[in-house]
Protein backbone atom coordinates (compact mmCIF):
# COMPACT_ATOMS: atom_id res chain seq x y z
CA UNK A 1 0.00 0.00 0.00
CA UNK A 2 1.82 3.35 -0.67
CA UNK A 3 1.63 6.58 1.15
CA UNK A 4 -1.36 8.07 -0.12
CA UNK A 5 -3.77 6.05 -0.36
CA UNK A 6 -2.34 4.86 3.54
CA UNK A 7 -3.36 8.56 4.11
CA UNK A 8 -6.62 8.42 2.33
CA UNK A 9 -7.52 5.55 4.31
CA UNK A 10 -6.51 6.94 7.61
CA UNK A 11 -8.54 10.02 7.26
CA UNK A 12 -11.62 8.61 6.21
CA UNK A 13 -11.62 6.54 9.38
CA UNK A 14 -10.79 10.09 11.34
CA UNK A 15 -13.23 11.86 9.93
CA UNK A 16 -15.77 9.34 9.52
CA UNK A 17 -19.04 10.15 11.75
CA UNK A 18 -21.18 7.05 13.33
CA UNK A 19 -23.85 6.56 10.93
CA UNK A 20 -26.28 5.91 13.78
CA UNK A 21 -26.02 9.56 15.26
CA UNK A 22 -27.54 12.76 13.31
CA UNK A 23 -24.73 15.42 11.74
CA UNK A 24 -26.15 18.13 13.61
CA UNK A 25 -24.72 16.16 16.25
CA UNK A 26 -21.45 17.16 15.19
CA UNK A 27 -21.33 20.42 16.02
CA UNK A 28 -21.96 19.82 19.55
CA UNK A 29 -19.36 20.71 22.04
CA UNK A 30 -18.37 17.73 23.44
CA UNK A 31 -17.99 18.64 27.13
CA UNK A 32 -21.85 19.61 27.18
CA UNK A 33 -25.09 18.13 27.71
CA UNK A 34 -27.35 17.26 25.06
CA UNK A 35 -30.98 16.70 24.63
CA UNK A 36 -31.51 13.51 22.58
CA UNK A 37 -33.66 11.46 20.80
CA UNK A 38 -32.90 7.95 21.14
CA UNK A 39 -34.94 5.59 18.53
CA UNK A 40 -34.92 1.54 19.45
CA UNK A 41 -35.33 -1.28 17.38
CA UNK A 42 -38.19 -2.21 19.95
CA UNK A 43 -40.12 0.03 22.60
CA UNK A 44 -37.54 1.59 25.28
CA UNK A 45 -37.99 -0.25 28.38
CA UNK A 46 -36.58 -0.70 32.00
CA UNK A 47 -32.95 -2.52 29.75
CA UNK A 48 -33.09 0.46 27.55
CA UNK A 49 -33.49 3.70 29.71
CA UNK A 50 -30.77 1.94 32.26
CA UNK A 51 -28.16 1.60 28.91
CA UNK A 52 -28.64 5.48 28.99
CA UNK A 53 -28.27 5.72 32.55
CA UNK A 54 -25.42 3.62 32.69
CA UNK A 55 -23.78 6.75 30.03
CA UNK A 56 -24.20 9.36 32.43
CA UNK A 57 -28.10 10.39 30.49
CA UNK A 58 -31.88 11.31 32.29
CA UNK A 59 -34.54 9.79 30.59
CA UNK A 60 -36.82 13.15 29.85
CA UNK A 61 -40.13 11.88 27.93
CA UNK A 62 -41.15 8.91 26.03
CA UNK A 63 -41.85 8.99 22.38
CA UNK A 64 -43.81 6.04 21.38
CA UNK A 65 -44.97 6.61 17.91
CA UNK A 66 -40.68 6.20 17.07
CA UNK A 67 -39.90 3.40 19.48
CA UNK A 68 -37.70 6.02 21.44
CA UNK A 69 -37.71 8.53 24.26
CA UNK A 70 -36.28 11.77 25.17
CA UNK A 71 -32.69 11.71 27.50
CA UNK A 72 -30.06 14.66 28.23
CA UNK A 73 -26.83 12.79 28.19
CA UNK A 74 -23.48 14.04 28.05
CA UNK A 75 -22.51 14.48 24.93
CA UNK A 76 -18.92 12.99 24.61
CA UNK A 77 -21.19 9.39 25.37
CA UNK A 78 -23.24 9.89 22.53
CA UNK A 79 -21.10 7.48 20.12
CA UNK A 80 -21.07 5.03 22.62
CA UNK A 81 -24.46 4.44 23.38
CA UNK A 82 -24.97 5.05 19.14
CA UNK A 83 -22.46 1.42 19.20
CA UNK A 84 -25.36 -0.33 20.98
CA UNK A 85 -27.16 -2.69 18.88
CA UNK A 86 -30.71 -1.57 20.27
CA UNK A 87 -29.93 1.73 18.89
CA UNK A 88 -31.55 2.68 15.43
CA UNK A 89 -31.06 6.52 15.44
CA UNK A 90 -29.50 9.48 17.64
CA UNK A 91 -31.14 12.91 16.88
CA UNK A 92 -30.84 16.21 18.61
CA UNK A 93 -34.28 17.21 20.28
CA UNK A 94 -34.62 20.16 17.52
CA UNK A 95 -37.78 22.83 17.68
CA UNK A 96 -40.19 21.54 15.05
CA UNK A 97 -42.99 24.32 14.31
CA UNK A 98 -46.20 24.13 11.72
CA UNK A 99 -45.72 25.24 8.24
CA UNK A 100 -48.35 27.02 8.60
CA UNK A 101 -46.92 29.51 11.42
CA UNK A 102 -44.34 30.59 9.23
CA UNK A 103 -46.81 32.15 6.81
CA UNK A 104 -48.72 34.95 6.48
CA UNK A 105 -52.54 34.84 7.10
CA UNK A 106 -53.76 35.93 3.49
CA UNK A 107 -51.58 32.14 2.39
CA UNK A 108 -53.24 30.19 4.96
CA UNK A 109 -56.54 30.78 3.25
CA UNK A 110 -55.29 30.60 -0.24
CA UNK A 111 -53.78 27.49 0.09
CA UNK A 112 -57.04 25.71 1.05
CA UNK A 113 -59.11 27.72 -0.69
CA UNK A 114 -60.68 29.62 1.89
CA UNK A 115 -60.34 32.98 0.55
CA UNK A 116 -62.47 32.15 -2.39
CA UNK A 117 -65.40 30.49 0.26
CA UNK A 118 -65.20 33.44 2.25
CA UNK A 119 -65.23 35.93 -0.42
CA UNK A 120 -68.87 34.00 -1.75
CA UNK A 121 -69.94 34.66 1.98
CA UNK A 122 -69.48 30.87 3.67
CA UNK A 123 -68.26 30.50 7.35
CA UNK A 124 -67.72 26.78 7.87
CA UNK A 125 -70.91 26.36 10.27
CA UNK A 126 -72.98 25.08 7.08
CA UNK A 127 -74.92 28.32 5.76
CA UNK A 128 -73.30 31.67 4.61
CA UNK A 129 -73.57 34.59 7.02
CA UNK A 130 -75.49 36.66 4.65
């Protein structure tokens, strides 16, 4: 094997992120604690909160529509507990808002037609308010 491609293959394993953990992830300083979303292969249990525990993490909230639940664990145990079979996914706990708060009232309407139902006088309750 000569020198470069020794080099290529070193810093691919350097730089290579755990496939199991979210890339936002990497940006987080690793001395901090993070809130997480942990996904399981099966519903999180008693085995799987205490494999968190075990890394230092506080189970927060369950989340049973994804398998998972909500921990802040330090962060610098994140790969670790992302080596653990059970483990599908690790994702940051991110802010999720509705499209539709984003957008300015006059859309909201448009987009479902609204404007159109109000403008011919309907108001949802079944007759028009003529």
């Amino acid at each position: 094997m000569n020198t470069l491609t020794s080099l290529l293959l070193v810093s691919t394993v350097v730089f290579a992120k755990h496939p199991k953990m979210a890339r936002d992830l990497d940006q987080v300083d690793g001395s901090s604690t993070v809130d997480v979303i942990v996904r399981f292969h099966q519903p999180p249990g008693v085995a799987q909160h205490q494999k968190v525990r075990d890394r230092g993490g506080v189970y927060k909230a369950a989340l049973p529509l994804v398998k998972g639940a909500l921990y802040a664990i330090p962060a610098v145990r994140l790969e670790e507990l992302a080596d653990d079979p059970e483990v599908v996914c690790i994702s940051p706990d991110r802010r999720v808002t509705s499209f539709t708060s984003i957008l300015p009232q006059d859309y909201k309407l448009q987009a479902v037609g609204a404007d159109i139902a109000q403008q011919s006088g309907w108001n949802g309750t079944g007759s028009a308010w003529r």
